[in-house]
Protein backbone atom coordinates (compact mmCIF):
# COMPACT_ATOMS: atom_id res chain seq x y z
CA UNK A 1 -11.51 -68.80 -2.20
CA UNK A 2 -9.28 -68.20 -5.07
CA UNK A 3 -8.55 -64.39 -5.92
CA UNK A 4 -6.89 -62.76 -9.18
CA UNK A 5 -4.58 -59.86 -7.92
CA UNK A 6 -6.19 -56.27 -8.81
CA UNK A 7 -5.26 -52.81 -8.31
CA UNK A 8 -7.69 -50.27 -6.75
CA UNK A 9 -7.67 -46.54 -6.27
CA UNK A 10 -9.56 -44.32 -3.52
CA UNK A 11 -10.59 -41.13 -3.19
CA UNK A 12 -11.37 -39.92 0.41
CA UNK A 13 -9.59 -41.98 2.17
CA UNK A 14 -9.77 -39.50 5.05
CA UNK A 15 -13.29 -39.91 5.87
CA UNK A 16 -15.46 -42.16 8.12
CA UNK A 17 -16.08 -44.50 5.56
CA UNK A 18 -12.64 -44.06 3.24
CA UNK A 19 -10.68 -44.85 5.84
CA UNK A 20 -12.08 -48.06 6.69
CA UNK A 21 -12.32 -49.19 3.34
CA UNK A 22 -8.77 -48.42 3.27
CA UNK A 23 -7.56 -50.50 5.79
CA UNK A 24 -9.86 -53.03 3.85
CA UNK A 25 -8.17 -52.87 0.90
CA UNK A 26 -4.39 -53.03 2.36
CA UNK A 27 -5.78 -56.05 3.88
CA UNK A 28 -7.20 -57.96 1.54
CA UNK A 29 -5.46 -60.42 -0.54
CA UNK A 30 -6.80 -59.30 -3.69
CA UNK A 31 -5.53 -56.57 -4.03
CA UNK A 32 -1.52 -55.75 -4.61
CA UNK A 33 -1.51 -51.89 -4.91
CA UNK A 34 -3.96 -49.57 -3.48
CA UNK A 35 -3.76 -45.70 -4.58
CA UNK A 36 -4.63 -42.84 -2.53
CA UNK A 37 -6.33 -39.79 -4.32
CA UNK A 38 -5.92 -37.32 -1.83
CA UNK A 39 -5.14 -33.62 -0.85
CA UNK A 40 -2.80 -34.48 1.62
CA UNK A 41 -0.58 -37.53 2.82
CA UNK A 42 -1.89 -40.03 5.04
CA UNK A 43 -0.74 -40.68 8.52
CA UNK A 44 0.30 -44.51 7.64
CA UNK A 45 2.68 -46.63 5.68
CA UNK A 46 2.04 -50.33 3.87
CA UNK A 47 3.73 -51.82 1.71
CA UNK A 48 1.02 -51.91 -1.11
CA UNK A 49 0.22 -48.18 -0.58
CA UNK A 50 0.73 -45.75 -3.08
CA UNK A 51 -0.11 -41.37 -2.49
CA UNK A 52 -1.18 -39.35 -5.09
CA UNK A 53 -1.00 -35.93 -3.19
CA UNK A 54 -2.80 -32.96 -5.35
CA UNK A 55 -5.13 -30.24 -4.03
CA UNK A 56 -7.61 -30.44 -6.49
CA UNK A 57 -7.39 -34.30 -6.30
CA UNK A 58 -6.27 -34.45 -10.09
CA UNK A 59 -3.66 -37.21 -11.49
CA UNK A 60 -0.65 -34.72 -13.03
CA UNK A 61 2.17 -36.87 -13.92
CA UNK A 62 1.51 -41.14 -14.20
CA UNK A 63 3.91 -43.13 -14.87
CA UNK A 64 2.86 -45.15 -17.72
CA UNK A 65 5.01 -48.30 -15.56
CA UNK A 66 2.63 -48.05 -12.52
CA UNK A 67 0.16 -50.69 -12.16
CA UNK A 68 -3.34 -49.64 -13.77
CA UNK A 69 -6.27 -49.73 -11.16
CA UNK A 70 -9.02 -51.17 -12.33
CA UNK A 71 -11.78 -50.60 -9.38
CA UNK A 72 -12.21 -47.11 -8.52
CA UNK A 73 -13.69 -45.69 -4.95
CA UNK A 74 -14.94 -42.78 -4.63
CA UNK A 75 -15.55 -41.39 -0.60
CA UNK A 76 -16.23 -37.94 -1.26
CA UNK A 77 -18.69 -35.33 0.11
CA UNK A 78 -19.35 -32.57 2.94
CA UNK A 79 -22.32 -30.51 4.43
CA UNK A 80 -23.97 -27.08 3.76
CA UNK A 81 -22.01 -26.29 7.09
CA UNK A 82 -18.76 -27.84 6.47
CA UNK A 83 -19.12 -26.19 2.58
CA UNK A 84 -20.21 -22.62 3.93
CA UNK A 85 -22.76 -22.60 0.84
CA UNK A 86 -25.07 -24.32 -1.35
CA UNK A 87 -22.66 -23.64 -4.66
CA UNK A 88 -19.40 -24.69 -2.49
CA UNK A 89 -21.52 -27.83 -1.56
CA UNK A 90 -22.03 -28.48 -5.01
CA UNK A 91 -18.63 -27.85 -5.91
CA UNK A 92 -17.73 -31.19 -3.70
CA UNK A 93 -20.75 -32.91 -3.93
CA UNK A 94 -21.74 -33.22 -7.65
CA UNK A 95 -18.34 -31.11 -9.52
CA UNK A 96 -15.85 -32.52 -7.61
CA UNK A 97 -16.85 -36.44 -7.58
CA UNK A 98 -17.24 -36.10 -11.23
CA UNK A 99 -14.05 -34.78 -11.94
CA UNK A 100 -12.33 -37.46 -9.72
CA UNK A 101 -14.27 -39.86 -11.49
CA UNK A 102 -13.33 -38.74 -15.05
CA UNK A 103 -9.41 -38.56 -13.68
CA UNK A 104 -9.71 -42.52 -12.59
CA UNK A 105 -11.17 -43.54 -15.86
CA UNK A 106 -8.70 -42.05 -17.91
CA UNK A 107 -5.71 -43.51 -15.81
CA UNK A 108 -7.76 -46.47 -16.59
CA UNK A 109 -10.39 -47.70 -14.15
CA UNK A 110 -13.27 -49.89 -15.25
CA UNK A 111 -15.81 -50.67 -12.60
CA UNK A 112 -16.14 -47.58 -9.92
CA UNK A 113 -17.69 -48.11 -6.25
CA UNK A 114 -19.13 -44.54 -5.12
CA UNK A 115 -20.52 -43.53 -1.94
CA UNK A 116 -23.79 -41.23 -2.46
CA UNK A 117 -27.24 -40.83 0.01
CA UNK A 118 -30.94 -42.23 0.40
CA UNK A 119 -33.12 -40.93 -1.20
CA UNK A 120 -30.89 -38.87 -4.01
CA UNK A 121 -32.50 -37.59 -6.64
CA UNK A 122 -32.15 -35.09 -9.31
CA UNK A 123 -35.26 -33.42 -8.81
CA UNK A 124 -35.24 -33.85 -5.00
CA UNK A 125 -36.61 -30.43 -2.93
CA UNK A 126 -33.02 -30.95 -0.93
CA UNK A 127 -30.13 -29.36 -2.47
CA UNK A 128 -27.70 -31.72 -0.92
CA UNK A 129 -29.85 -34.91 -2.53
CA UNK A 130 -30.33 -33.32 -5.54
CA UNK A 131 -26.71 -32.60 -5.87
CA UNK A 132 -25.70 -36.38 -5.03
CA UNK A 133 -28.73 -37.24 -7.50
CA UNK A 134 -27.46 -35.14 -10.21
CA UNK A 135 -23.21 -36.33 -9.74
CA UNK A 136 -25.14 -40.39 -10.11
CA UNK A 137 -26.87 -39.48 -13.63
CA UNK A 138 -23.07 -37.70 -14.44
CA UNK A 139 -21.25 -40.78 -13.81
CA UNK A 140 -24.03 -43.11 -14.91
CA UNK A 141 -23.29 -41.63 -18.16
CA UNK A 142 -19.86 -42.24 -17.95
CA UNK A 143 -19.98 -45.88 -19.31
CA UNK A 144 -18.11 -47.78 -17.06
CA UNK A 145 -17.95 -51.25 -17.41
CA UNK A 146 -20.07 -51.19 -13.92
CA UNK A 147 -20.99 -48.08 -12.05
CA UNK A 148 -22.26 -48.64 -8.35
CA UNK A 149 -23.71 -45.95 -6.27
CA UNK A 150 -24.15 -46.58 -2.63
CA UNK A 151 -26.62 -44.93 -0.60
CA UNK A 152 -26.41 -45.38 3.05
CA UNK A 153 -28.60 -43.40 5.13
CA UNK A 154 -27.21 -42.12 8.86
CA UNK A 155 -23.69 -43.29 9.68
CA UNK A 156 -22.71 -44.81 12.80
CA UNK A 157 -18.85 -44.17 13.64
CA UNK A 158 -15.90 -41.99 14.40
CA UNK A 159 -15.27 -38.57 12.81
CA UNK A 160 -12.58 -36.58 13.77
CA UNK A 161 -15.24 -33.81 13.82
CA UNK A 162 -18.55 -35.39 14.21
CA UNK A 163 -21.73 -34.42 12.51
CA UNK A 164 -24.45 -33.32 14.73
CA UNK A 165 -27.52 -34.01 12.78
CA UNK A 166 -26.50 -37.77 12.23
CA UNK A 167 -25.24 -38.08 16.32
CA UNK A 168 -28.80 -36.70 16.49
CA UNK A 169 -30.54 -39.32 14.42
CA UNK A 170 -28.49 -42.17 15.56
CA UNK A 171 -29.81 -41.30 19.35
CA UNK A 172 -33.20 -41.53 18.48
CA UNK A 173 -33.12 -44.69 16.25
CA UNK A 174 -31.21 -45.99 18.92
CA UNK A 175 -34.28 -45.32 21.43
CA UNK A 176 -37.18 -46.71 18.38
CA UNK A 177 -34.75 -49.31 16.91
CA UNK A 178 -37.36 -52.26 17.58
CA UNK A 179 -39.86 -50.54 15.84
CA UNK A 180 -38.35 -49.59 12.42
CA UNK A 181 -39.93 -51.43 9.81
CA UNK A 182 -40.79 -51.48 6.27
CA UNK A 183 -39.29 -48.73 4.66
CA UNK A 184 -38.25 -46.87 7.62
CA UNK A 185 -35.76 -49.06 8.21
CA UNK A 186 -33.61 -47.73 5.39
CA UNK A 187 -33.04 -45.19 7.68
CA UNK A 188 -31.35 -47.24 10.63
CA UNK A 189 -27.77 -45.85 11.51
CA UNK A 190 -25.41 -48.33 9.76
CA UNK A 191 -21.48 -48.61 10.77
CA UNK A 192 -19.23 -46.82 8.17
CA UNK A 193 -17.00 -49.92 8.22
CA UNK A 194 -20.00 -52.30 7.05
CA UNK A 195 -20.46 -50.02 4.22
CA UNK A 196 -16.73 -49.69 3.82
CA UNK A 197 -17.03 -53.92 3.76
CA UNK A 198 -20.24 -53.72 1.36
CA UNK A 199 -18.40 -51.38 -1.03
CA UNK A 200 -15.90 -54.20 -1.08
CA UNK A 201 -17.73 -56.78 -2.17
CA UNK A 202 -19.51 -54.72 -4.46
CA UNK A 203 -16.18 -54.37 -6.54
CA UNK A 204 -15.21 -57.87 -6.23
CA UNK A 205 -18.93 -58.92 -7.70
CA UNK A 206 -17.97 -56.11 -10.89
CA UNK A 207 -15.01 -57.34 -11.49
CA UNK A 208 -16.78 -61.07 -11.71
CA UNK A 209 -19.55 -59.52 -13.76
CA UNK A 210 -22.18 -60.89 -11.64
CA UNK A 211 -23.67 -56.72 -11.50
CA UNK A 212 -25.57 -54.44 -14.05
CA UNK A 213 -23.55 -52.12 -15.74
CA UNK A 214 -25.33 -49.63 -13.08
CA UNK A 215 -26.13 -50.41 -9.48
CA UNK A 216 -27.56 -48.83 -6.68
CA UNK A 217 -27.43 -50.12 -2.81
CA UNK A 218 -29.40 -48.48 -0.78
CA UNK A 219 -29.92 -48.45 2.93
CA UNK A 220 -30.80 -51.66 5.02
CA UNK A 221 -30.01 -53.53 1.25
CA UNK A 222 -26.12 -52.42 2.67
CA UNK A 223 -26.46 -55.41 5.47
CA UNK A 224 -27.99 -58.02 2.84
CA UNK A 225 -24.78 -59.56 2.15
CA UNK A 226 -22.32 -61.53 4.54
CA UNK A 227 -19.27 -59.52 4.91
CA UNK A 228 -16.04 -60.25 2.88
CA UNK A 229 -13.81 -63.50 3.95
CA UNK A 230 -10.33 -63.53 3.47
């Protein structure tokens, strides 16, 4: 399969599922030069890598020379626990993605890829969904040329410092796993690098304009798709 050469850029490429659509990314033929949006540098060199290191994840000084990315990701979010409160929650959750967002569409981005929850909602009783409900309607309103919001529901994977209320649900859909049906299985643990690989093709399919202008994956939808072929 023949590819056009694009130029993406990611923010969170820390996380459980950031850093294994990273790797994706460096990997894939497609794409020549991959940006990192991040607070700090990454551990790891390639070729087609370029760091943007800011605090506040903000673009200060582009060189109007540097390739323009045209996909966006966007990786980014954190708990009550991690956060300390609900307003520093929302700071990351809903402020924070936005302003990333606005940052990669100025620099030029068309079609962003953006990692949110089941079952957000604006109007949800949870803070944490409402928040991820209410940063969807933000961007949705961004106008994009496509705008795709992913909603896994538990992760299965690696974090440096795991999570203890998704270790807790992956155990016990582990244990019922033949008997999740219906809509319940929406909520089966799903590895962050077949979400990282979803998120993929999701970008590809924008950029081929075979997507409404806004999308939403949710759950077991995440595992319709074959995975991405070099």
């Amino acid at each position: 399969m023949q590819f056009h050469m694009s130029t993406a850029i990611i923010a969170g490429a820390s996380g459980l599922v950031g850093d294994e659509l990273l790797h994706l990314l460096l990997s894939h033929p497609n794409f020549s030069t991959v940006y990192s949006l991040a607070r700090r540098e990454l551990p790891f060199r390639s070729a087609k890598l370029k760091q943007l290191i800011h605090p506040e994840l903000r673009i200060t000084d582009w060189e109007e020379s540097s390739p323009t990315p045209n996909i966006g990701f966007i990786c980014l979010g954190t708990t009550k626990k991690q956060a300390g409160s609900k307003q520093a929650l929302e700071a990351v959750d809903y402020q924070l993605v936005k302003d990333v967002a606005h940052t990669m569409q100025m620099i030029g981005v068309k079609h962003i890829v953006v990692i949110s929850s089941l079952f957000a909602s604006p109007w949800s009783p949870s803070h944490y969904l409402r928040c991820k409900g209410k940063m969807e309607k933000a961007l949705s309103a961004m106008h994009f040329d496509h705008c795709v919001f992913v909603r896994p529901g538990p992760l299965k994977g690696e974090r440096s410092a795991p999570r203890k209320d998704e270790q807790l649900v992956q155990g016990i859909f582990d244990t019922l796993h033949p008997l999740v049906v219906g809509p319940l299985a929406n909520l089966d643990p799903i590895p962050a690098e077949r979400v990282a690989r979803r998120m993929l093709e999701l970008s590809l399919a924008a950029e081929s304009r075979t997507l409404a202008p806004i999308e939403i994956v949710s759950g077991k939808m995440l595992l319709d798709k074959p995975a991405v072929t070099h």
